[in-house]
C-alpha atoms as a PDB file:
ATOM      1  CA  UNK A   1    -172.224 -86.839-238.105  1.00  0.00           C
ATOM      2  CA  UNK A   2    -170.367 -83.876-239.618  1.00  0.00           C
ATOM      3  CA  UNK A   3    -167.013 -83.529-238.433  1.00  0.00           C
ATOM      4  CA  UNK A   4    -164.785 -82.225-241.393  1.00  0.00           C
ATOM      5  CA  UNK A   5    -166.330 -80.086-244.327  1.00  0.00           C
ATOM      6  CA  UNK A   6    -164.803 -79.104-247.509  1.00  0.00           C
ATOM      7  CA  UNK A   7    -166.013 -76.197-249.615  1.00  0.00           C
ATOM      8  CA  UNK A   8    -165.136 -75.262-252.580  1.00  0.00           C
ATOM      9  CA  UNK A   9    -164.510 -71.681-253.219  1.00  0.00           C
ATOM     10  CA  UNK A  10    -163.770 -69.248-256.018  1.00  0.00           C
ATOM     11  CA  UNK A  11    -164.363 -66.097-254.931  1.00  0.00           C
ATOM     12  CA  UNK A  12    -168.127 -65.868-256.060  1.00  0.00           C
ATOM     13  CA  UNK A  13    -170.978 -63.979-254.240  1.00  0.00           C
ATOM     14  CA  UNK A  14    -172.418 -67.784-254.616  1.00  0.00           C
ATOM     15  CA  UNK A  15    -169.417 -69.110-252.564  1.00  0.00           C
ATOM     16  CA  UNK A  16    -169.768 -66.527-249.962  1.00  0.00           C
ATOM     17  CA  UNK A  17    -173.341 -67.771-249.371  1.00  0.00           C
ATOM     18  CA  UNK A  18    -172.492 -71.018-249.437  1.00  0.00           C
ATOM     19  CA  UNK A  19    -169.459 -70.763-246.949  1.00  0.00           C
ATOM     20  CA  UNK A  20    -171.398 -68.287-244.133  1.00  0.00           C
ATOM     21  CA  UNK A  21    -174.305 -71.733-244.311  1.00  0.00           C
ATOM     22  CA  UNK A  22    -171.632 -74.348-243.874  1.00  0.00           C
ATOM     23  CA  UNK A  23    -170.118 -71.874-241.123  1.00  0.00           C
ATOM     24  CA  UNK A  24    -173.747 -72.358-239.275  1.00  0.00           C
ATOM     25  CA  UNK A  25    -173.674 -76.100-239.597  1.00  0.00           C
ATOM     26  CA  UNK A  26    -170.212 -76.186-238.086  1.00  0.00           C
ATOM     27  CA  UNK A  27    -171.012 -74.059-235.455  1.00  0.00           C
ATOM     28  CA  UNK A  28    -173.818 -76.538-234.371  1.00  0.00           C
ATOM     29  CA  UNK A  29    -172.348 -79.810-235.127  1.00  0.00           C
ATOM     30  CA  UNK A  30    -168.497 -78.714-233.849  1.00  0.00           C
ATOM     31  CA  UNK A  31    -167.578 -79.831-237.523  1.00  0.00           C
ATOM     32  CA  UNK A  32    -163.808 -78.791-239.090  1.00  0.00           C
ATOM     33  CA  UNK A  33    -163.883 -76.760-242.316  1.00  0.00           C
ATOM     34  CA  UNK A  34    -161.571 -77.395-245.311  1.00  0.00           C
ATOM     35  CA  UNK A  35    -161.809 -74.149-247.760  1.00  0.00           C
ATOM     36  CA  UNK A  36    -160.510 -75.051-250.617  1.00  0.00           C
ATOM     37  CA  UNK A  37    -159.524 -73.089-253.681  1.00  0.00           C
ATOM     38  CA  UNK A  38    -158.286 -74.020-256.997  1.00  0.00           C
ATOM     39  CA  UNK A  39    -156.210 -71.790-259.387  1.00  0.00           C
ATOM     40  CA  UNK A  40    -154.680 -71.962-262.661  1.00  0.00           C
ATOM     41  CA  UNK A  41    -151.668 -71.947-261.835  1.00  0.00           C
ATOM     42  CA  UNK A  42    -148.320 -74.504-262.706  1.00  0.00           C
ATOM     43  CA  UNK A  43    -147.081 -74.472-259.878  1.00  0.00           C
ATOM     44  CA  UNK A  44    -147.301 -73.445-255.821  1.00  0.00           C
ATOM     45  CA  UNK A  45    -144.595 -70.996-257.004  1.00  0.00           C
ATOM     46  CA  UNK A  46    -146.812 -68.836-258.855  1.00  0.00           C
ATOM     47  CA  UNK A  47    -147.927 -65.112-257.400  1.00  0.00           C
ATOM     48  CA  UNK A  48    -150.925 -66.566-258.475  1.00  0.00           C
ATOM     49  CA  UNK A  49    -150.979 -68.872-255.558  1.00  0.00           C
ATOM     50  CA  UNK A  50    -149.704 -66.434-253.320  1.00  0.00           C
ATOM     51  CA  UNK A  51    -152.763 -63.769-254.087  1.00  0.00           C
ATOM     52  CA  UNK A  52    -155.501 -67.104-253.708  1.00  0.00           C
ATOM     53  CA  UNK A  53    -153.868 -67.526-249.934  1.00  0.00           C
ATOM     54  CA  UNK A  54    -154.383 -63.790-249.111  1.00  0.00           C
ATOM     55  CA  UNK A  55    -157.620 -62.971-250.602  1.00  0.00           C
ATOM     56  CA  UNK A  56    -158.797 -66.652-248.858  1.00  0.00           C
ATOM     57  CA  UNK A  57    -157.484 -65.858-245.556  1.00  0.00           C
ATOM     58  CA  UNK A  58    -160.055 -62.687-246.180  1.00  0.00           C
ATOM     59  CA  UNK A  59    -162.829 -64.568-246.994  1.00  0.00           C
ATOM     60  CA  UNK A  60    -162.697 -66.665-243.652  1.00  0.00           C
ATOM     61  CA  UNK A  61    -161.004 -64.479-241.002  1.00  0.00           C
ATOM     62  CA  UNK A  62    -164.645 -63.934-239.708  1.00  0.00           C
ATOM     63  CA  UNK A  63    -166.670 -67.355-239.784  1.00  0.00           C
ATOM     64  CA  UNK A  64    -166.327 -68.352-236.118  1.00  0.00           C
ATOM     65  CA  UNK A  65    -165.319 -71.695-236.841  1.00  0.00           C
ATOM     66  CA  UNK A  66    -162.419 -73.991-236.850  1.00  0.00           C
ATOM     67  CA  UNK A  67    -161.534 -73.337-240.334  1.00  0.00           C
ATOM     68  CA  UNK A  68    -158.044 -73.884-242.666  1.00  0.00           C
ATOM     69  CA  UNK A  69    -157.148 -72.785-246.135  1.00  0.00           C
ATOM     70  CA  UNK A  70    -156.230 -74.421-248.965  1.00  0.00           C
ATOM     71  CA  UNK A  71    -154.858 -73.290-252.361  1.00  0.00           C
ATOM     72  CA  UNK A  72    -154.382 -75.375-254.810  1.00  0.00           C
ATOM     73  CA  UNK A  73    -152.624 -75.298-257.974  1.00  0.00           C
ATOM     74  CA  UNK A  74    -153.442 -76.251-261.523  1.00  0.00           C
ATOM     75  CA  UNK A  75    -155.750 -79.253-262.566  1.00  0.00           C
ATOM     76  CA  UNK A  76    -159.152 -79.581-263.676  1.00  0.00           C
ATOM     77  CA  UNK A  77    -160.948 -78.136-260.280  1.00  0.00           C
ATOM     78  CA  UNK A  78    -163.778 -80.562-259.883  1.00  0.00           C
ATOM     79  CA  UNK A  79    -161.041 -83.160-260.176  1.00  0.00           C
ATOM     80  CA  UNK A  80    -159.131 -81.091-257.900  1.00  0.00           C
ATOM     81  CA  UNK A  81    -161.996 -80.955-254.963  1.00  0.00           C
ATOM     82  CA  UNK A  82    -162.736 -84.231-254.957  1.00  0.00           C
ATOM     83  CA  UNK A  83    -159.299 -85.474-254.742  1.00  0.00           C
ATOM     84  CA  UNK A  84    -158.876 -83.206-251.655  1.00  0.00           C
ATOM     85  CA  UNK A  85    -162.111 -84.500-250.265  1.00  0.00           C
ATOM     86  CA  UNK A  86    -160.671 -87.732-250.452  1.00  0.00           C
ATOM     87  CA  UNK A  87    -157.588 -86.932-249.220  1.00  0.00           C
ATOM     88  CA  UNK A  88    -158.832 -85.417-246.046  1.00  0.00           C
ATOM     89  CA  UNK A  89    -161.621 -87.681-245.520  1.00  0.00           C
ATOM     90  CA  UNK A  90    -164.147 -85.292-245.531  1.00  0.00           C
ATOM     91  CA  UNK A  91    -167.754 -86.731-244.526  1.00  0.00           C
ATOM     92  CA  UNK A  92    -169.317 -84.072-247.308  1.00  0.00           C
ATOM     93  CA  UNK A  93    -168.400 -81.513-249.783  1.00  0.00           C
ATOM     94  CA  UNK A  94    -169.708 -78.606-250.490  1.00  0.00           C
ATOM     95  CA  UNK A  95    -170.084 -76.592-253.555  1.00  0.00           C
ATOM     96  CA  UNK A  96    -172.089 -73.374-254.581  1.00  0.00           C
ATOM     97  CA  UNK A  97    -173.844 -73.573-257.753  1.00  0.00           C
ATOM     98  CA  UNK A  98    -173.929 -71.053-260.787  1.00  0.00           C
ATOM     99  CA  UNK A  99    -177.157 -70.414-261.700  1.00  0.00           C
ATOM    100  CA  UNK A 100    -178.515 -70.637-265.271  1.00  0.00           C
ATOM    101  CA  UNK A 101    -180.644 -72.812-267.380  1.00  0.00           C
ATOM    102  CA  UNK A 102    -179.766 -76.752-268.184  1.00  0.00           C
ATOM    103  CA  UNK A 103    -179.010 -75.765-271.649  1.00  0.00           C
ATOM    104  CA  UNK A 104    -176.018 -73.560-270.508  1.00  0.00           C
ATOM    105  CA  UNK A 105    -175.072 -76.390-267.996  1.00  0.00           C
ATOM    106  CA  UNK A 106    -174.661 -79.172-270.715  1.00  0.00           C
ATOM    107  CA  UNK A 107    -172.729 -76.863-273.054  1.00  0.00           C
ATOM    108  CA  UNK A 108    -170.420 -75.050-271.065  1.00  0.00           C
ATOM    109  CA  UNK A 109    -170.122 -77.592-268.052  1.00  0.00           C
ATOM    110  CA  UNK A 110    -170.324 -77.389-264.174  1.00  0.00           C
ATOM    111  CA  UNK A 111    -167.920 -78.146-261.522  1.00  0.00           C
ATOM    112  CA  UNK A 112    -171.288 -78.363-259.033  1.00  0.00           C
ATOM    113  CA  UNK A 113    -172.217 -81.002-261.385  1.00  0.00           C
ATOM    114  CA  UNK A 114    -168.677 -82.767-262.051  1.00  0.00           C
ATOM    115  CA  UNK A 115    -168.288 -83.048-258.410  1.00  0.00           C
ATOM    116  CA  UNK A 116    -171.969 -84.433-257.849  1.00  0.00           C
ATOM    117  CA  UNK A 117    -170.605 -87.277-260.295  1.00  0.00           C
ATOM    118  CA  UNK A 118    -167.473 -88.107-258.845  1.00  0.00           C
ATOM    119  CA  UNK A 119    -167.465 -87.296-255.234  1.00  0.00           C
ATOM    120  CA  UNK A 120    -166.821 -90.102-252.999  1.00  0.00           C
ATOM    121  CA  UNK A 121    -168.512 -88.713-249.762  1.00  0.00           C
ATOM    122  CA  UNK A 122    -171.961 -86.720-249.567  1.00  0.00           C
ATOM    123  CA  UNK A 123    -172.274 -83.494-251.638  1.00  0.00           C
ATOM    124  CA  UNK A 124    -174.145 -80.287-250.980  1.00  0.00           C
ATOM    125  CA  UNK A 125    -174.984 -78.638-254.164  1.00  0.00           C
ATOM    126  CA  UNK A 126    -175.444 -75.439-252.180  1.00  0.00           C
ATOM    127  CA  UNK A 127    -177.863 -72.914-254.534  1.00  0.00           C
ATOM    128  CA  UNK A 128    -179.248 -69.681-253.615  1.00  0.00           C
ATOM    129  CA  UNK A 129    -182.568 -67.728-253.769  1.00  0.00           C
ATOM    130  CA  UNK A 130    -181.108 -65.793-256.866  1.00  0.00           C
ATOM    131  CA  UNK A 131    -179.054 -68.274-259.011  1.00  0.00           C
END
């Protein structure tokens, strides 16, 4: 059973998807959800941070579920997630994916994919129609 999410978020129209599904799922199984956010930032100091917070509080103030934010500062992000899946405990984490083709993916990298690897707890690689 579901009972504390964490989603990864950066802002993407991907993200937004991915975040109004996991608000559905919560809504039916009464689940917590963990947004999380990673910037490049040094430290929680940073006005960096401070923007993240706002522009998060945004994204969420309309989900109508149990929901907290979390911005988090610096690190490699994948790294990042899955440390605050552990953490938390979180019985899955979820991620949007970028679209494009497995070419791009092995060259430039994907956090959907670097969390797939290291994730302790059951990931949802969430994808879209148009990715």
């Amino acid at each position: 059973m579901l009972r504390r999410i964490v989603v990864g978020y950066d802002f993407s129209e991907n993200a937004d998807d991915a975040l109004a599904w996991v608000a559905e799922v919560a809504r039916a199984t009464k689940a917590h959800v963990s947004v999380v956010t990673v910037v490049d930032a040094a430290s929680e100091s940073d006005p960096a941070v401070a923007e993240a917070r706002i522009n998060l509080a945004g994204a969420v103030q309309e989900l109508g579920v149990e929901v907290s934010t979390h911005v988090v500062a610096g690190g490699p992000v994948a790294d990042r997630l899955v440390a605050f899946a552990d953490d938390t405990d979180a019985d899955a984490l979820v991620v949007a994916m970028s679209g494009g083709n497995a070419v791009r993916r092995w060259i430039l990298g994907s956090v959907a994919d670097e969390v797939l690897h290291k994730a302790h707890c059951p990931v949802i690689a969430y994808r879209t129609d148009d990715t």
